[in-house]
PDB file of N, CA and C in Angstrom:
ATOM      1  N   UNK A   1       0.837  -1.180   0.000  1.00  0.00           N
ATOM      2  CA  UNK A   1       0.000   0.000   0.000  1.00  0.00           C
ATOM      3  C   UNK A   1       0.887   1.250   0.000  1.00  0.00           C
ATOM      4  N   UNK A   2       0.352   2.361  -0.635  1.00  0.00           N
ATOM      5  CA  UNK A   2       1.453   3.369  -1.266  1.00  0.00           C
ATOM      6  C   UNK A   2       1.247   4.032   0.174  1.00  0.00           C
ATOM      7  N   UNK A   3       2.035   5.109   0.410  1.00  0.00           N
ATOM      8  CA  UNK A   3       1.932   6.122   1.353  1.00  0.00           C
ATOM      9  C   UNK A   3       1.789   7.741   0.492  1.00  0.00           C
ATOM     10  N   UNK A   4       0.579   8.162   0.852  1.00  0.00           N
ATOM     11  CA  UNK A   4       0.268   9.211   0.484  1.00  0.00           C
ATOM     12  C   UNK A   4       0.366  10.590   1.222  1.00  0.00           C
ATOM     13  N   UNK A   5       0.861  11.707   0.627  1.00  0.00           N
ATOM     14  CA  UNK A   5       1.260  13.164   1.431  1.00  0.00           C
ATOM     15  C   UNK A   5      -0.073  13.849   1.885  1.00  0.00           C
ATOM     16  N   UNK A   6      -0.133  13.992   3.446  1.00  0.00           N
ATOM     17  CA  UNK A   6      -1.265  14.163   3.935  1.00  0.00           C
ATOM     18  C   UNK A   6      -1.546  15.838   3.717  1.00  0.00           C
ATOM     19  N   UNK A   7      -0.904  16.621   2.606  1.00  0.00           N
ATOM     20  CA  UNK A   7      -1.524  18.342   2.275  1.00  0.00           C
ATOM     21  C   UNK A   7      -1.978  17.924   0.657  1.00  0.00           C
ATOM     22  N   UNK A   8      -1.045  16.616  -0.258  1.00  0.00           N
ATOM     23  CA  UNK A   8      -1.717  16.846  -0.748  1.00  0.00           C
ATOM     24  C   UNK A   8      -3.294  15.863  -1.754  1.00  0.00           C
ATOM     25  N   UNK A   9      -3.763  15.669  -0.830  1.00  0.00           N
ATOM     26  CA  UNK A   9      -5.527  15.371  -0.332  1.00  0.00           C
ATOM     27  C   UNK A   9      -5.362  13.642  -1.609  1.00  0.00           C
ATOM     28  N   UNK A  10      -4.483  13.117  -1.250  1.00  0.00           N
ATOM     29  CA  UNK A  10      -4.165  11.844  -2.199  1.00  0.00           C
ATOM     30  C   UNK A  10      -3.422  11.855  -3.484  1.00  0.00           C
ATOM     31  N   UNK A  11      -3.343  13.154  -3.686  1.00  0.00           N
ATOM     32  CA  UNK A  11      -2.269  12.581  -5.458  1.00  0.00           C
ATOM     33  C   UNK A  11      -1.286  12.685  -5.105  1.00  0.00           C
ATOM     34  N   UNK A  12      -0.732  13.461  -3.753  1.00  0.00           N
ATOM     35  CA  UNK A  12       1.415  13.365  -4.060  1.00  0.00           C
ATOM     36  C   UNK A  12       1.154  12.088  -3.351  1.00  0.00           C
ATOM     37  N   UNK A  13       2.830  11.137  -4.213  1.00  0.00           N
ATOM     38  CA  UNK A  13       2.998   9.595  -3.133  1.00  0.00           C
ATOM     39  C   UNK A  13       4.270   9.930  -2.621  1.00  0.00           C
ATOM     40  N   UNK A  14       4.532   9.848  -1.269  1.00  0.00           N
ATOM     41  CA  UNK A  14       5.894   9.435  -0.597  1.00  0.00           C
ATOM     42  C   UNK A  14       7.103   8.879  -1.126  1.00  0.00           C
ATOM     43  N   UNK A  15       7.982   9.402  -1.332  1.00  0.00           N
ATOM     44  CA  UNK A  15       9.028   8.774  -1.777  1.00  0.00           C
ATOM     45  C   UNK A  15      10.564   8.362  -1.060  1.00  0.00           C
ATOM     46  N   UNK A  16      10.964   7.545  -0.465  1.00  0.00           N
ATOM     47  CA  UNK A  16      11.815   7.547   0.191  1.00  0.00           C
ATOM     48  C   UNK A  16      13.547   7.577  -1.009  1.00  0.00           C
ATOM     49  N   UNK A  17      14.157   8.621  -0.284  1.00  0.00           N
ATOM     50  CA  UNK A  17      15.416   8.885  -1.149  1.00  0.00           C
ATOM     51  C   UNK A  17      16.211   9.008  -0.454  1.00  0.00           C
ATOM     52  N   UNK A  18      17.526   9.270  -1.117  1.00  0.00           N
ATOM     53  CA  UNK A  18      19.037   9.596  -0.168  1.00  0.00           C
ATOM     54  C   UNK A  18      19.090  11.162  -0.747  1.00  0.00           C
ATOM     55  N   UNK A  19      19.848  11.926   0.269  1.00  0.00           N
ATOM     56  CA  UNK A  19      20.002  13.342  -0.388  1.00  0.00           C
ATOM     57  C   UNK A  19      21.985  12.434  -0.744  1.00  0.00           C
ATOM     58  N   UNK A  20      22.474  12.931  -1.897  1.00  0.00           N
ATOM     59  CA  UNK A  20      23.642  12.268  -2.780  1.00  0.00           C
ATOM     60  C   UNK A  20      24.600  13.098  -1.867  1.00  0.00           C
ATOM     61  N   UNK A  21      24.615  14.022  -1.273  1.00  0.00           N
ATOM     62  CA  UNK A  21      26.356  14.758  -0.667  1.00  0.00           C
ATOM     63  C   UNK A  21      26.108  14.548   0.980  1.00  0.00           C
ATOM     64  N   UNK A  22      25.199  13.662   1.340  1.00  0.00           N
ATOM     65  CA  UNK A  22      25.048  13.691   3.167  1.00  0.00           C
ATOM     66  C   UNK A  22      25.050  12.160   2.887  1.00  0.00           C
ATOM     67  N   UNK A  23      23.983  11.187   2.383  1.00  0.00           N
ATOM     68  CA  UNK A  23      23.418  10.165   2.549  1.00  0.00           C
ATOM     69  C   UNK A  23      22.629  10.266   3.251  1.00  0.00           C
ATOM     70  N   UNK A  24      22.173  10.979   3.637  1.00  0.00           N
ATOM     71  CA  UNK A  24      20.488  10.975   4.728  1.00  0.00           C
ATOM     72  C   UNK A  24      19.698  10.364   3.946  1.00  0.00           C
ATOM     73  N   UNK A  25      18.674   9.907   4.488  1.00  0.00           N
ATOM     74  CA  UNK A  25      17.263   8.886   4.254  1.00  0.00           C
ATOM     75  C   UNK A  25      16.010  10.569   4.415  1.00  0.00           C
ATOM     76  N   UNK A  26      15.598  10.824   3.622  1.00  0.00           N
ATOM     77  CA  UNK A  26      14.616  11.533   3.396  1.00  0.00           C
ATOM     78  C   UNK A  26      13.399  10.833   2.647  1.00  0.00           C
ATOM     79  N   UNK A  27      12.021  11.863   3.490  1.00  0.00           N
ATOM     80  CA  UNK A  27      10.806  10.815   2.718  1.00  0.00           C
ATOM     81  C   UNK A  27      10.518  12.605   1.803  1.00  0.00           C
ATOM     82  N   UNK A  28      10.156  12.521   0.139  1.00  0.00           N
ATOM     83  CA  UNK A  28       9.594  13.379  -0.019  1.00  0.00           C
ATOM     84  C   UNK A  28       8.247  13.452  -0.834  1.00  0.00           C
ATOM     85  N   UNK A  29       7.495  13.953  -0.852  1.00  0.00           N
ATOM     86  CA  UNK A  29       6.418  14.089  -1.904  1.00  0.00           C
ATOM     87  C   UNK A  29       6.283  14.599  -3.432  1.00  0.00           C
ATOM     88  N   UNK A  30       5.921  13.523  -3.816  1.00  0.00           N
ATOM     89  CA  UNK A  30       6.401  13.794  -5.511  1.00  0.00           C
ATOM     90  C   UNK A  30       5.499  15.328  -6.192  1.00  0.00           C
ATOM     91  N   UNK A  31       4.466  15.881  -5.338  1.00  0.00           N
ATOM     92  CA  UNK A  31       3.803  16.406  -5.989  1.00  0.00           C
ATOM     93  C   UNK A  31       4.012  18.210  -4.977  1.00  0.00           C
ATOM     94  N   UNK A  32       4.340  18.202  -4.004  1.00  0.00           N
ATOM     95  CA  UNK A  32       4.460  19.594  -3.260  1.00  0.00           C
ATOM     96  C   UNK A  32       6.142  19.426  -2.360  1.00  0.00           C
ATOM     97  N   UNK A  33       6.903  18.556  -2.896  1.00  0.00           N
ATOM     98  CA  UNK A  33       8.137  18.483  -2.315  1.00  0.00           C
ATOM     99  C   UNK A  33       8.485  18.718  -0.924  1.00  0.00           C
ATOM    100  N   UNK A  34       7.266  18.520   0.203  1.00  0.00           N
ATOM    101  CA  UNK A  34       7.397  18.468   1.605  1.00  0.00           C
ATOM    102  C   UNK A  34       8.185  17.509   1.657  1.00  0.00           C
ATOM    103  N   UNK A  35       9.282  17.354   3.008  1.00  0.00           N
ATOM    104  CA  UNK A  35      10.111  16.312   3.328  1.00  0.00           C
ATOM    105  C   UNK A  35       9.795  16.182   4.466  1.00  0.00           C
ATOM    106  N   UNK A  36      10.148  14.265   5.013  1.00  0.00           N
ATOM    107  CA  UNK A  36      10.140  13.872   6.492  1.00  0.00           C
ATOM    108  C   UNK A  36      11.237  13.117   6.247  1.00  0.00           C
ATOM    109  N   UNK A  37      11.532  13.481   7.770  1.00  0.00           N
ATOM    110  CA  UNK A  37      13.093  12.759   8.309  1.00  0.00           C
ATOM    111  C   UNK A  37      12.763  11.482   8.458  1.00  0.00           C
ATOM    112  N   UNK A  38      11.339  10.973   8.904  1.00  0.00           N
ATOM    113  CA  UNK A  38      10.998   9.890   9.301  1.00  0.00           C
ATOM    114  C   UNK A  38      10.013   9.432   8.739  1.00  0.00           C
ATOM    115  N   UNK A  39       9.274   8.311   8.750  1.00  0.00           N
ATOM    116  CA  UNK A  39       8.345   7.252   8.194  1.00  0.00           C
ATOM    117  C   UNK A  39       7.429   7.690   8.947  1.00  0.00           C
ATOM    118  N   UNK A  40       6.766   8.282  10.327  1.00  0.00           N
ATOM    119  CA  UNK A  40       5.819   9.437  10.803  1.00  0.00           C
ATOM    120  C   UNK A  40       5.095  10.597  10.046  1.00  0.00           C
ATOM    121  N   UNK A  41       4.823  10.061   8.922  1.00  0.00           N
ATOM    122  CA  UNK A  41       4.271  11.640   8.158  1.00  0.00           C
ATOM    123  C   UNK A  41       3.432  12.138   8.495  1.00  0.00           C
ATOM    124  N   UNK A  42       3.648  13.124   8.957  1.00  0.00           N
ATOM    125  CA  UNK A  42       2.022  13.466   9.543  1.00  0.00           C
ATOM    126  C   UNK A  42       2.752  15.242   9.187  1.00  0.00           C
ATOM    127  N   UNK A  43       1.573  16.185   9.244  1.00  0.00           N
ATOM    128  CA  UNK A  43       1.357  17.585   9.080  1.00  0.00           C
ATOM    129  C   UNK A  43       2.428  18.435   9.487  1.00  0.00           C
ATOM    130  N   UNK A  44       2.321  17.921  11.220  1.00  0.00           N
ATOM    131  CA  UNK A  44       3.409  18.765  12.011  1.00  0.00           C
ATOM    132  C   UNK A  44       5.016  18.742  12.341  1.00  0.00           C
ATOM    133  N   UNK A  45       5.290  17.280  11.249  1.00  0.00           N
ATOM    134  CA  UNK A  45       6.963  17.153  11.373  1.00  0.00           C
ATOM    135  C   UNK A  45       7.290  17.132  10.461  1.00  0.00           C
ATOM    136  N   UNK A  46       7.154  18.462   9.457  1.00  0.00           N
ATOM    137  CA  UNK A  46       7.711  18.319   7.703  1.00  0.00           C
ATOM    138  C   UNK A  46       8.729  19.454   7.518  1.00  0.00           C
ATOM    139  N   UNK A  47       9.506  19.330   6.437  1.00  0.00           N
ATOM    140  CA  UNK A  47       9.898  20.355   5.958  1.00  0.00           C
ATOM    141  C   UNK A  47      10.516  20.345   4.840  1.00  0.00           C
ATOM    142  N   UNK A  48       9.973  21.863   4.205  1.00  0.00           N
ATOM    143  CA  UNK A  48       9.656  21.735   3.061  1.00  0.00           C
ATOM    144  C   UNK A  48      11.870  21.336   2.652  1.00  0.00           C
ATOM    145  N   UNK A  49      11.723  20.945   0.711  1.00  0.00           N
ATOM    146  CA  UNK A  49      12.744  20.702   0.308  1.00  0.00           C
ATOM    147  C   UNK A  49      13.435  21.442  -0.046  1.00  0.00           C
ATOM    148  N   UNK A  50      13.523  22.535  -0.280  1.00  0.00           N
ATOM    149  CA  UNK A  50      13.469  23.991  -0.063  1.00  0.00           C
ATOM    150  C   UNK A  50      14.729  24.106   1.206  1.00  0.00           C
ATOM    151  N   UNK A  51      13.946  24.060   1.867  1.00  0.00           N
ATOM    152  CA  UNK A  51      14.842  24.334   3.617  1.00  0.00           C
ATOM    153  C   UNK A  51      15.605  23.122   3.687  1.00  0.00           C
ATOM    154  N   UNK A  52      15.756  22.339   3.399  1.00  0.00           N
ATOM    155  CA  UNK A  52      16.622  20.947   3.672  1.00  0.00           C
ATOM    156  C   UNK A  52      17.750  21.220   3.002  1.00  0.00           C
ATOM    157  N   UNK A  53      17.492  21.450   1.750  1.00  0.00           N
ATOM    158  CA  UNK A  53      18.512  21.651   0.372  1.00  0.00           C
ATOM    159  C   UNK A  53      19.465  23.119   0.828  1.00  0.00           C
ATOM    160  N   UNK A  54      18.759  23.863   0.790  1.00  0.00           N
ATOM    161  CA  UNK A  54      19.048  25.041   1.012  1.00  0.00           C
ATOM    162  C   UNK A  54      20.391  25.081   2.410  1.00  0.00           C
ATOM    163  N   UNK A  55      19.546  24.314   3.387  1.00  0.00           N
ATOM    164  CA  UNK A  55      21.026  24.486   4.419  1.00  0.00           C
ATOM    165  C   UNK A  55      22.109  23.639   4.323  1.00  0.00           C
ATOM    166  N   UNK A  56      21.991  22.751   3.153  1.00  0.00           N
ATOM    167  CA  UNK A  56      23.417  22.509   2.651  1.00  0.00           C
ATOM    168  C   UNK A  56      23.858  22.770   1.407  1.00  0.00           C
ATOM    169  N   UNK A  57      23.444  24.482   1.386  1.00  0.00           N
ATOM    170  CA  UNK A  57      24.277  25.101  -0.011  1.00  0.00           C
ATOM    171  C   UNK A  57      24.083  24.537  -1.081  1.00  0.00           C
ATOM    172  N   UNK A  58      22.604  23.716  -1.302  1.00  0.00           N
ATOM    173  CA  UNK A  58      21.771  22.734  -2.726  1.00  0.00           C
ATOM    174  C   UNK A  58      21.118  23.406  -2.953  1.00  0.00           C
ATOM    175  N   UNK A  59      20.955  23.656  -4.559  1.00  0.00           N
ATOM    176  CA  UNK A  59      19.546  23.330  -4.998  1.00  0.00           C
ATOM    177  C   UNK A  59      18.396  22.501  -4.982  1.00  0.00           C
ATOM    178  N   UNK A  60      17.143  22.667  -4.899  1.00  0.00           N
ATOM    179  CA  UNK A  60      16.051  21.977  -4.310  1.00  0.00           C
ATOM    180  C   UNK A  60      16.023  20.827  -5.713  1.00  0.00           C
ATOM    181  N   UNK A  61      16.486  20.148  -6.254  1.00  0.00           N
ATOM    182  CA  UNK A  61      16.594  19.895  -7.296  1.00  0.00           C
ATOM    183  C   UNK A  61      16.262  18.364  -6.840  1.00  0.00           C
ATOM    184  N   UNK A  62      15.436  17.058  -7.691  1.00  0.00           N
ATOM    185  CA  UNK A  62      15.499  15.795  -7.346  1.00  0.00           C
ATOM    186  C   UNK A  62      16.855  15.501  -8.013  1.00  0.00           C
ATOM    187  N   UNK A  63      17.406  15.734  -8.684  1.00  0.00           N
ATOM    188  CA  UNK A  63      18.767  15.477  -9.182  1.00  0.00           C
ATOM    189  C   UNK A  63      19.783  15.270  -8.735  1.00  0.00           C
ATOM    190  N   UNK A  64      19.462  15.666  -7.052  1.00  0.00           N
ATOM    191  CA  UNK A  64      20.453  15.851  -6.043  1.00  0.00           C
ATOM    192  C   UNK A  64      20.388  14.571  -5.058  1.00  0.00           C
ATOM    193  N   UNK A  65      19.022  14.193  -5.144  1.00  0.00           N
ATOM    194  CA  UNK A  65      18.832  12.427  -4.493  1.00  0.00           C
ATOM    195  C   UNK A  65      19.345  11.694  -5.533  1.00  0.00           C
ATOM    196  N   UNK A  66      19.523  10.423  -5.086  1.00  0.00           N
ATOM    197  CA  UNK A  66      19.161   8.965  -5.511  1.00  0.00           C
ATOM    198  C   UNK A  66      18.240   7.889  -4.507  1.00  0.00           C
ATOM    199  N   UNK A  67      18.772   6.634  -5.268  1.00  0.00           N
ATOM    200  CA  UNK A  67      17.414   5.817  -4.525  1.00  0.00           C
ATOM    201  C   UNK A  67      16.609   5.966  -4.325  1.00  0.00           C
ATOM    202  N   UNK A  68      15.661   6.500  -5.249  1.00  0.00           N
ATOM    203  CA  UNK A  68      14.263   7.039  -4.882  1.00  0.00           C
ATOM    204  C   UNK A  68      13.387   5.607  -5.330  1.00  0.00           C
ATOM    205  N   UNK A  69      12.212   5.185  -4.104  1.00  0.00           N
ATOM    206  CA  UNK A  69      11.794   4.470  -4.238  1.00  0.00           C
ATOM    207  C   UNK A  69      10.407   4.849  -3.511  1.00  0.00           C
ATOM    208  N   UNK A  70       9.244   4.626  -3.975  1.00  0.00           N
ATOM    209  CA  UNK A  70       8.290   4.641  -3.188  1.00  0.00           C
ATOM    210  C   UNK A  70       8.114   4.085  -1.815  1.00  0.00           C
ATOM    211  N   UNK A  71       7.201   4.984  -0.716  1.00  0.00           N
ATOM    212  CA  UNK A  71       7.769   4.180   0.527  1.00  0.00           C
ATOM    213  C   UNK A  71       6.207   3.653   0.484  1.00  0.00           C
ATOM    214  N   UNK A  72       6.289   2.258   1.379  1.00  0.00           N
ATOM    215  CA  UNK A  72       4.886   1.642   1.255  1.00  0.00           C
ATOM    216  C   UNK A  72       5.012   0.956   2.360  1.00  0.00           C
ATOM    217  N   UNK A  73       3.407   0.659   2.846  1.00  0.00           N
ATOM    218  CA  UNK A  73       3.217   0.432   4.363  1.00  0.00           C
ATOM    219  C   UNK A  73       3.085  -0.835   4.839  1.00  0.00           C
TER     220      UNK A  73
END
């Protein structure tokens, strides 16, 4: 079963990736690019990809992950 981004109302799906210059495990949404640190997605522990990228001198770019795989429950 897919995991779906709870802002946006069922079409973005969860995607679990690596950011490529840290290796962190990030979950993001294919359709409004919110990120979770964790498999907890919920409203109040996101942030956007934007702010993730950004404080390590990235562009918000998917070009910058790999391993992107859908995360499923």
């Amino acid at each position: 079963m897919m995991v779906y981004c709870p802002f946006c109302i069922g079409n973005g799906l969860i995607y679990k990736a690596v950011i490529k210059v840290t290796g962190d495990i990030i979950y993001i949404c294919d359709e409004c690019d919110m990120v979770w640190k964790t498999t907890d997605i919920t409203e109040e522990n996101c942030f956007t990809f934007r702010e993730i990228m950004s404080a390590l001198g990235r562009k918000d770019l998917w070009s910058e992950l790999s391993d992107i795989t859908p995360l499923e429950k």
